[in-house]
N, C-alpha and C. Protein backbone atom coordinates (compact mmCIF):
# COMPACT_ATOMS: atom_id res chain seq x y z
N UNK A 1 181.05 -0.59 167.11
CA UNK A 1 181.37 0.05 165.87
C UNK A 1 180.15 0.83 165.37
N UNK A 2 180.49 1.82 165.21
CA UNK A 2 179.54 3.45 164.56
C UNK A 2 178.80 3.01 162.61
N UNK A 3 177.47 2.64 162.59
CA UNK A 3 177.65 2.60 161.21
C UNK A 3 177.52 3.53 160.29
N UNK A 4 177.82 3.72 159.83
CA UNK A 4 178.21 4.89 159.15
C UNK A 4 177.18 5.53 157.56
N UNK A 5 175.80 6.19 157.93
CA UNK A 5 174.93 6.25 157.02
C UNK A 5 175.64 7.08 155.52
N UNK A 6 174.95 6.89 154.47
CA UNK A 6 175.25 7.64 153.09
C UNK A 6 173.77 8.39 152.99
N UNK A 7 174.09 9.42 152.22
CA UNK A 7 172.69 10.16 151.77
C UNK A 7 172.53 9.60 150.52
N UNK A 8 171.01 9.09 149.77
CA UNK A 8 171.07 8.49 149.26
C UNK A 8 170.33 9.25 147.64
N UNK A 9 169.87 10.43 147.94
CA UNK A 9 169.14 11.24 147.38
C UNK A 9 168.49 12.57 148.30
N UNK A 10 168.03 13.63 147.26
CA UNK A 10 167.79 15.27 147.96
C UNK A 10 166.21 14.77 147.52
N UNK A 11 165.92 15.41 147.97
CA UNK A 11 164.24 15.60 147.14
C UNK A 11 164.39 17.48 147.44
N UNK A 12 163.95 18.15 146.26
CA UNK A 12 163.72 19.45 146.02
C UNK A 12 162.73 19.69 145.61
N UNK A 13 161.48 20.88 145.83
CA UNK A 13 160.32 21.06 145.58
C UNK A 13 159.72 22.24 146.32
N UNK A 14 160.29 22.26 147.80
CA UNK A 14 159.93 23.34 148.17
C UNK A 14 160.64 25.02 148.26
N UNK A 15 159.88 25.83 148.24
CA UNK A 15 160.12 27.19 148.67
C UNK A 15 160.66 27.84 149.84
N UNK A 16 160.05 27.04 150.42
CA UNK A 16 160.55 27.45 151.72
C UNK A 16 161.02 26.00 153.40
N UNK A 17 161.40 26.21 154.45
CA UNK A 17 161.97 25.41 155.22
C UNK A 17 160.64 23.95 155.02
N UNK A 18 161.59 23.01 155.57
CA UNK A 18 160.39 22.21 155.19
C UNK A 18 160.48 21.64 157.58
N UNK A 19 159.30 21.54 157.33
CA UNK A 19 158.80 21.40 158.91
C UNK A 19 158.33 20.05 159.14
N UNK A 20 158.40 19.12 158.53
CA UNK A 20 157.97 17.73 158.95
C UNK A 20 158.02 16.82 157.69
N UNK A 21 158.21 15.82 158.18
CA UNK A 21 158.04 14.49 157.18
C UNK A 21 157.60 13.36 157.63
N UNK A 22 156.67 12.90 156.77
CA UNK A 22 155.63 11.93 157.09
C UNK A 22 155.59 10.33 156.32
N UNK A 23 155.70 9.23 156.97
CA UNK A 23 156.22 8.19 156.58
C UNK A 23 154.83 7.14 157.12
N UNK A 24 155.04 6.00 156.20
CA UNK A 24 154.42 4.85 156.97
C UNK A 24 154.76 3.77 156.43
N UNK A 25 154.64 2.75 157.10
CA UNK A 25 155.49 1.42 156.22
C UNK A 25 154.51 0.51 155.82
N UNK A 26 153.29 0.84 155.48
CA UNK A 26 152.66 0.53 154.78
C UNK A 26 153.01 0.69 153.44
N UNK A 27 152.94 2.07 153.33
CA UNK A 27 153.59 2.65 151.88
C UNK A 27 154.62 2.93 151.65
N UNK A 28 155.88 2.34 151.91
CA UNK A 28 157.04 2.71 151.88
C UNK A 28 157.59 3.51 150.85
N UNK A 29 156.77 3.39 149.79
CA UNK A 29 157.45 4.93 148.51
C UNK A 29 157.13 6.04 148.38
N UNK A 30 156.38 6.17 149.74
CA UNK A 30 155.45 7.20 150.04
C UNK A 30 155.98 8.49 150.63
N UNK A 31 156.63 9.61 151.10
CA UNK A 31 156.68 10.69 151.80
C UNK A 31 156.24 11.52 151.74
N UNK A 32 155.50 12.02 152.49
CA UNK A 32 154.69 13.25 152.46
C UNK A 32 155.75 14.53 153.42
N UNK A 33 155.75 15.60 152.99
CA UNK A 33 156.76 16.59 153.50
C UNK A 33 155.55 18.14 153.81
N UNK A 34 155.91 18.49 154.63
CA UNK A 34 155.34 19.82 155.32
C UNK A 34 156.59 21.14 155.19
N UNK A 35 156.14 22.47 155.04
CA UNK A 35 156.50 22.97 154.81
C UNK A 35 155.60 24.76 155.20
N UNK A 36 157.20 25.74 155.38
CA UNK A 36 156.32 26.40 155.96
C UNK A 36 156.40 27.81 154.30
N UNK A 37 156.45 27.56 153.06
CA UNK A 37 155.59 27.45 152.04
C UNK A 37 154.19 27.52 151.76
N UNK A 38 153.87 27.25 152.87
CA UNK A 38 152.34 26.54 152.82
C UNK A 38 151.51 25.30 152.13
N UNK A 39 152.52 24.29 152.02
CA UNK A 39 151.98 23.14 151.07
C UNK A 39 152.83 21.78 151.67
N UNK A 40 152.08 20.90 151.15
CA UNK A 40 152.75 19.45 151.78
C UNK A 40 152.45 19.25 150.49
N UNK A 41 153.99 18.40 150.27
CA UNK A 41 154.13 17.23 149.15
C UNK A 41 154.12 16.51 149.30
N UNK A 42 153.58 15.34 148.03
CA UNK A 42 153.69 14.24 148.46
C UNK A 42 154.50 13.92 147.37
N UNK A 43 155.73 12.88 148.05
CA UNK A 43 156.56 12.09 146.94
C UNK A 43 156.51 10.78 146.96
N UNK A 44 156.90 10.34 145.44
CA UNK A 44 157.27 9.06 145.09
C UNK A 44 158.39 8.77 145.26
N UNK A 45 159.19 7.71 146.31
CA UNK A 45 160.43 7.25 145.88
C UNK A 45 160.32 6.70 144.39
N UNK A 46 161.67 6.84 143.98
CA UNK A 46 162.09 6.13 142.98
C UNK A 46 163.28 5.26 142.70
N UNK A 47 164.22 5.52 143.63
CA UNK A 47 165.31 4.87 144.12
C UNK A 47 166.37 5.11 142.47
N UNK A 48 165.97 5.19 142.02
CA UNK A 48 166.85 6.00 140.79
C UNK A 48 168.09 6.63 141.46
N UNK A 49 169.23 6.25 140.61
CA UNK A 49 170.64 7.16 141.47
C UNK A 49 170.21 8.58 140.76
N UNK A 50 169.59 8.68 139.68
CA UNK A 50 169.86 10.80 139.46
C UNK A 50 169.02 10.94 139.70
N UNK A 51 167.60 10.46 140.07
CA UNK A 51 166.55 11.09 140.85
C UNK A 51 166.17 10.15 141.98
N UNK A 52 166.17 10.27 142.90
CA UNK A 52 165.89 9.70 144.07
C UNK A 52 164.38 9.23 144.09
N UNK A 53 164.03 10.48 143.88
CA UNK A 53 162.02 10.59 144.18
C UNK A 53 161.37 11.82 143.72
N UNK A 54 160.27 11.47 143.24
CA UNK A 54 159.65 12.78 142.28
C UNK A 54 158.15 13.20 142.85
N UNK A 55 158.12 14.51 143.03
CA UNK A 55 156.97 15.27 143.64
C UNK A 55 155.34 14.76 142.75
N UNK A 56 154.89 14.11 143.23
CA UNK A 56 153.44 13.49 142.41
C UNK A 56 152.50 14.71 142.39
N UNK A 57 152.33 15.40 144.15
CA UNK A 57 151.64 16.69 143.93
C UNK A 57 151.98 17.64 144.84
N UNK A 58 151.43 18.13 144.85
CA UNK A 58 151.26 19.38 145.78
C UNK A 58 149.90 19.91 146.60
N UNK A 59 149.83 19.88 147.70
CA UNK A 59 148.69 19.99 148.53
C UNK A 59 148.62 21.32 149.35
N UNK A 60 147.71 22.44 148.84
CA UNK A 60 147.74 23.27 148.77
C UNK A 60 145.89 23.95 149.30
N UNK A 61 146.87 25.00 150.48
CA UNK A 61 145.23 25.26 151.29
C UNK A 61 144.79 26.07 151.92
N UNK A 62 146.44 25.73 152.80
CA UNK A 62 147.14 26.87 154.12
C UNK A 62 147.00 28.04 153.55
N UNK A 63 146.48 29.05 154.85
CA UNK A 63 146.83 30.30 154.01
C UNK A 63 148.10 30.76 154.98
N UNK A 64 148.92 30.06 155.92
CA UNK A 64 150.48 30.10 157.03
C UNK A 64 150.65 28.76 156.85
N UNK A 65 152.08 29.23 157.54
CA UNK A 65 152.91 27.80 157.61
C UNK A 65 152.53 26.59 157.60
N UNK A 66 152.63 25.34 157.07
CA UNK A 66 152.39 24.12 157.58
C UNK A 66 153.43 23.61 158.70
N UNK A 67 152.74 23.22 159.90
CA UNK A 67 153.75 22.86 161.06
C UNK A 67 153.96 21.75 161.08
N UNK A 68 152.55 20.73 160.90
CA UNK A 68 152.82 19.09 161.37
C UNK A 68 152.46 18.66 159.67
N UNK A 69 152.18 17.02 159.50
CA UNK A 69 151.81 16.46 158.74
C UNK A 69 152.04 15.13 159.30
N UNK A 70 150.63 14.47 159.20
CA UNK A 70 150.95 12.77 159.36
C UNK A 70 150.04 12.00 158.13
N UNK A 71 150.16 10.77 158.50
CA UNK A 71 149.22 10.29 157.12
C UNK A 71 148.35 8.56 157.70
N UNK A 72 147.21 8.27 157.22
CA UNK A 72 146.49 7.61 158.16
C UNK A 72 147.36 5.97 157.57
N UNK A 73 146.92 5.24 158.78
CA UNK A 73 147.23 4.00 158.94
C UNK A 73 146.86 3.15 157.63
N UNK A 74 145.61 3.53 156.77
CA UNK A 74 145.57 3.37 155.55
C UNK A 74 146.17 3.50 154.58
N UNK A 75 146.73 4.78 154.26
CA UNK A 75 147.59 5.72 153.45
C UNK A 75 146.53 6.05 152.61
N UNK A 76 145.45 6.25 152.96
CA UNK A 76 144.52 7.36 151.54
C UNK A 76 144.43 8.50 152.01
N UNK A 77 144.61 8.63 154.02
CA UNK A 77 144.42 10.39 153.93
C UNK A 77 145.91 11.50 154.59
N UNK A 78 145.96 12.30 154.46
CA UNK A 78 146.71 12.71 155.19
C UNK A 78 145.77 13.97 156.01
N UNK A 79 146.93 14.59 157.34
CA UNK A 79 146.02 15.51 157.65
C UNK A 79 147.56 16.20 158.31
N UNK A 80 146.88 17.72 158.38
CA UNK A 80 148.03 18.27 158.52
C UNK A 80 147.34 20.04 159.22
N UNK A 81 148.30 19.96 160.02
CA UNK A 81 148.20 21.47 160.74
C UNK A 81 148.61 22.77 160.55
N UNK A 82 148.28 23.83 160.86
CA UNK A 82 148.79 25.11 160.28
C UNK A 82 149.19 26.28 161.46
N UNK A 83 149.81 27.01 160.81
CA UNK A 83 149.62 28.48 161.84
C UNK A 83 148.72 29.15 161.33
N UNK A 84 148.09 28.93 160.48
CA UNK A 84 146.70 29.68 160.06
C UNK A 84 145.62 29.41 161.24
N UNK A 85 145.81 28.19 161.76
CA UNK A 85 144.93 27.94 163.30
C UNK A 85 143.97 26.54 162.71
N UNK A 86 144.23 25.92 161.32
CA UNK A 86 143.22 24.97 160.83
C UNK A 86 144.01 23.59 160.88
N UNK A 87 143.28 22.82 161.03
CA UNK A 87 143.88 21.62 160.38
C UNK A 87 143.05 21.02 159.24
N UNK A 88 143.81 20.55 158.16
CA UNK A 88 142.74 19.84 157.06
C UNK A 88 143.21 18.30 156.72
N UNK A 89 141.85 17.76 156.54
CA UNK A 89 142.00 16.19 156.27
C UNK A 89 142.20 16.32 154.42
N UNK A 90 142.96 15.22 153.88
CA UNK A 90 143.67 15.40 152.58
C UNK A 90 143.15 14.04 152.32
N UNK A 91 142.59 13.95 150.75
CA UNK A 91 142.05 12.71 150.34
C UNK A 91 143.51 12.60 149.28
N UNK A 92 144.31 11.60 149.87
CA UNK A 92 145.69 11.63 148.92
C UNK A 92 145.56 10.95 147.58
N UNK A 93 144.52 10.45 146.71
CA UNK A 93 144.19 9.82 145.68
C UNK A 93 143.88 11.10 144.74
N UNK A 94 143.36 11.88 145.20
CA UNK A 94 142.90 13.29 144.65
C UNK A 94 143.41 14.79 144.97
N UNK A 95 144.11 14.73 146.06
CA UNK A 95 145.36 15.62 146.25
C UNK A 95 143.83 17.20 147.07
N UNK A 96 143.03 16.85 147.55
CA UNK A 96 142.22 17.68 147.67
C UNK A 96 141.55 17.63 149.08
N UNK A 97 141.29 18.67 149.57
CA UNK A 97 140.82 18.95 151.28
C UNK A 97 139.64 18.14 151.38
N UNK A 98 139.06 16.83 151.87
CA UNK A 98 138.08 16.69 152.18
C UNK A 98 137.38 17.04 153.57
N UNK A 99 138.62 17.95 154.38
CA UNK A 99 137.91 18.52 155.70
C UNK A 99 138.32 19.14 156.37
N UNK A 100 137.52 20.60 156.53
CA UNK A 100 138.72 21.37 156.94
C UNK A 100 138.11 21.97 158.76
N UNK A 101 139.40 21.77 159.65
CA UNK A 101 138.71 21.54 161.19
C UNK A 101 139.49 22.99 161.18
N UNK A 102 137.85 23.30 162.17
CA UNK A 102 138.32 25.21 162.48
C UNK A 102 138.29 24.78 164.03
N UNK A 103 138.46 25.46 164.96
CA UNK A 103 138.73 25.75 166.54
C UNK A 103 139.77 26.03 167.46
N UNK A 104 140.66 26.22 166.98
CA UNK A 104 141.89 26.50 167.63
C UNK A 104 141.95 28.11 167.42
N UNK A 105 142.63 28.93 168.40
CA UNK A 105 142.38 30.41 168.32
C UNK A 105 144.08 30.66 167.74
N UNK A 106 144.68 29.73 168.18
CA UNK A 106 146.56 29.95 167.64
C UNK A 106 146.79 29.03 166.56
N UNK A 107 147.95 29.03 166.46
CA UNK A 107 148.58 28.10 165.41
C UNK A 107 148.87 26.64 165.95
N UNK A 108 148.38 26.03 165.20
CA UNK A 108 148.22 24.64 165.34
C UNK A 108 149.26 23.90 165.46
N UNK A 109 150.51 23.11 166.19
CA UNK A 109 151.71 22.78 166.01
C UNK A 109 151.50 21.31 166.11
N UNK A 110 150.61 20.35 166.63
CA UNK A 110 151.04 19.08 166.04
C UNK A 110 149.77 18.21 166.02
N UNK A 111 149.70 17.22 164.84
CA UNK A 111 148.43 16.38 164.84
C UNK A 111 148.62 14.89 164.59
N UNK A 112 147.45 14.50 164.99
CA UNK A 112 147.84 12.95 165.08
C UNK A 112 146.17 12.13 164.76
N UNK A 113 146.51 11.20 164.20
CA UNK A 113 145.03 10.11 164.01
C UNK A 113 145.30 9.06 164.93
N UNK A 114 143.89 8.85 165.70
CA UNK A 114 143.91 7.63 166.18
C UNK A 114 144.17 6.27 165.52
N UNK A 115 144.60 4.90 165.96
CA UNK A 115 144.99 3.85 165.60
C UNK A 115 143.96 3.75 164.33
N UNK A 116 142.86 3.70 164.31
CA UNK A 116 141.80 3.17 163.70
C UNK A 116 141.41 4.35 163.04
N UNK A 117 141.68 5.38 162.80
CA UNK A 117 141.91 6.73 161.87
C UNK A 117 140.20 7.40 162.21
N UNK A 118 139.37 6.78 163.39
CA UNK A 118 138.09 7.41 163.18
C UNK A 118 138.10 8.93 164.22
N UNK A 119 139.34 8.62 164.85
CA UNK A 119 139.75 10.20 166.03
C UNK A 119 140.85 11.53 165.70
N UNK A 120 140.97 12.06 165.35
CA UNK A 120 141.92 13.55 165.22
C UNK A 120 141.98 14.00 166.50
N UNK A 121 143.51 14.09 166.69
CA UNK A 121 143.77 15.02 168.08
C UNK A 121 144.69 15.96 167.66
N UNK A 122 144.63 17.34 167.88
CA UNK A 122 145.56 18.50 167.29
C UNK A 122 145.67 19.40 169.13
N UNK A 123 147.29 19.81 168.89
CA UNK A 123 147.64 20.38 169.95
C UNK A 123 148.11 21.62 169.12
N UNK A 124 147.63 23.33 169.87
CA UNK A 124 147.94 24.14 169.41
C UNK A 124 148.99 25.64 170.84
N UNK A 125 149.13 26.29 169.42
CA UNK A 125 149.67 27.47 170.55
C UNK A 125 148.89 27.71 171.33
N UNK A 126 147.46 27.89 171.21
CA UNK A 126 146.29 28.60 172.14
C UNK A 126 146.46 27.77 173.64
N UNK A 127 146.99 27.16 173.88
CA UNK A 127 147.33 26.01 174.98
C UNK A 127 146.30 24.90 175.27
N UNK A 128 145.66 24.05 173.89
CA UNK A 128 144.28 24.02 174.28
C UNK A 128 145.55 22.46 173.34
N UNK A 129 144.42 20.90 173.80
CA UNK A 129 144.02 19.76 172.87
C UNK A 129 143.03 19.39 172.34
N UNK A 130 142.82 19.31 171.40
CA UNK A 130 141.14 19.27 170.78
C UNK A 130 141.13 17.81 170.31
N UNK A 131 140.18 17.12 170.50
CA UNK A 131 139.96 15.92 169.87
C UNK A 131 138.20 16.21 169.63
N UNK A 132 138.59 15.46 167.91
CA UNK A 132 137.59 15.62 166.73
C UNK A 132 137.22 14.10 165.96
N UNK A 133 136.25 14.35 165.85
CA UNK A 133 135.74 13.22 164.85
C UNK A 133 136.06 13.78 163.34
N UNK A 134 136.25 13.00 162.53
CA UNK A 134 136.19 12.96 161.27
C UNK A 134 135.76 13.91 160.59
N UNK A 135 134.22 13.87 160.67
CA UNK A 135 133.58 14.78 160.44
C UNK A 135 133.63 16.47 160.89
N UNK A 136 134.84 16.64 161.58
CA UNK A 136 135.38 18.33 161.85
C UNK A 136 134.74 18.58 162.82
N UNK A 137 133.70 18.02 163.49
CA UNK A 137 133.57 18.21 165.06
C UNK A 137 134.04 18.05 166.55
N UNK A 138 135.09 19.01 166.83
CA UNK A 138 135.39 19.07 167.86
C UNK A 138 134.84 18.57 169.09
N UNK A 139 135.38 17.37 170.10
CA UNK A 139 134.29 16.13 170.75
C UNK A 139 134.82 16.64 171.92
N UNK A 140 135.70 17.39 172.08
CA UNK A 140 136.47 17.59 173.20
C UNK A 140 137.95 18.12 173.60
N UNK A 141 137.87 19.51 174.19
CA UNK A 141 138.86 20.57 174.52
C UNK A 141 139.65 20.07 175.47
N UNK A 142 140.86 19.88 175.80
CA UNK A 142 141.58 20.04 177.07
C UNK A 142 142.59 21.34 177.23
């Protein structure tokens, strides 16, 4: 037997398509949304039947699309990729870039933190994988 899901709420906020959504069950009231707008939100569930969940902020940087978005095993940072060719680390307490990784010659389409959040690996159009330390230094091209 098929179970049969309900939608349970919209969340509205963006301008334009939205390109990823970012979860962890750490923070379960947590979603962070990508968008090619140029901004990732972050929402609060609220489980409210007339509002589902409400936009806390707006993270704003990109000067193109946002493609990816994930958020660390902690939940204080997020980091997120662009077709501008950057990826930036997001201090989510303060809604603000604490790091912004240049090296990719294309648009950046997907990123990821290591288990232990001290590694960044971003895969881009340029056909290249970059893995970075924290600190926005690129440790290694494939």
């Amino acid at each position: 037997m098929t179970e049969q899901m309900t939608v349970r709420g919209t969340l509205k906020g963006h301008s334009g398509w939205v390109t990823q959504i970012a979860t962890t069950p750490q923070f379960p009231d947590m979603i962070l949304s990508a968008s090619r707008d140029k901004t990732v939100i972050m929402w609060k569930l609220t489980r409210d039947e007339t509002n589902y969940g409400v936009p806390q902020r707006a993270l704003r940087g990109h000067s193109h699309f946002v493609s990816d978005v994930v958020i660390s095993s902690d939940g204080q940072f997020a980091l997120s990729g662009s077709w501008d060719g950057t990826l930036r680390l997001w201090d989510l307490t303060t809604g603000t870039t604490t790091r912004r990784f240049v090296g990719h010659t294309k648009d950046v389409l997907s990123v990821a933190f290591s288990a232990d959040n001290r590694q960044i690996v971003s895969g881009s159009r340029d056909k290249t994988i970059k893995l970075w330390n924290t600190l926005g230094i690129c440790v290694e091209s494939c």
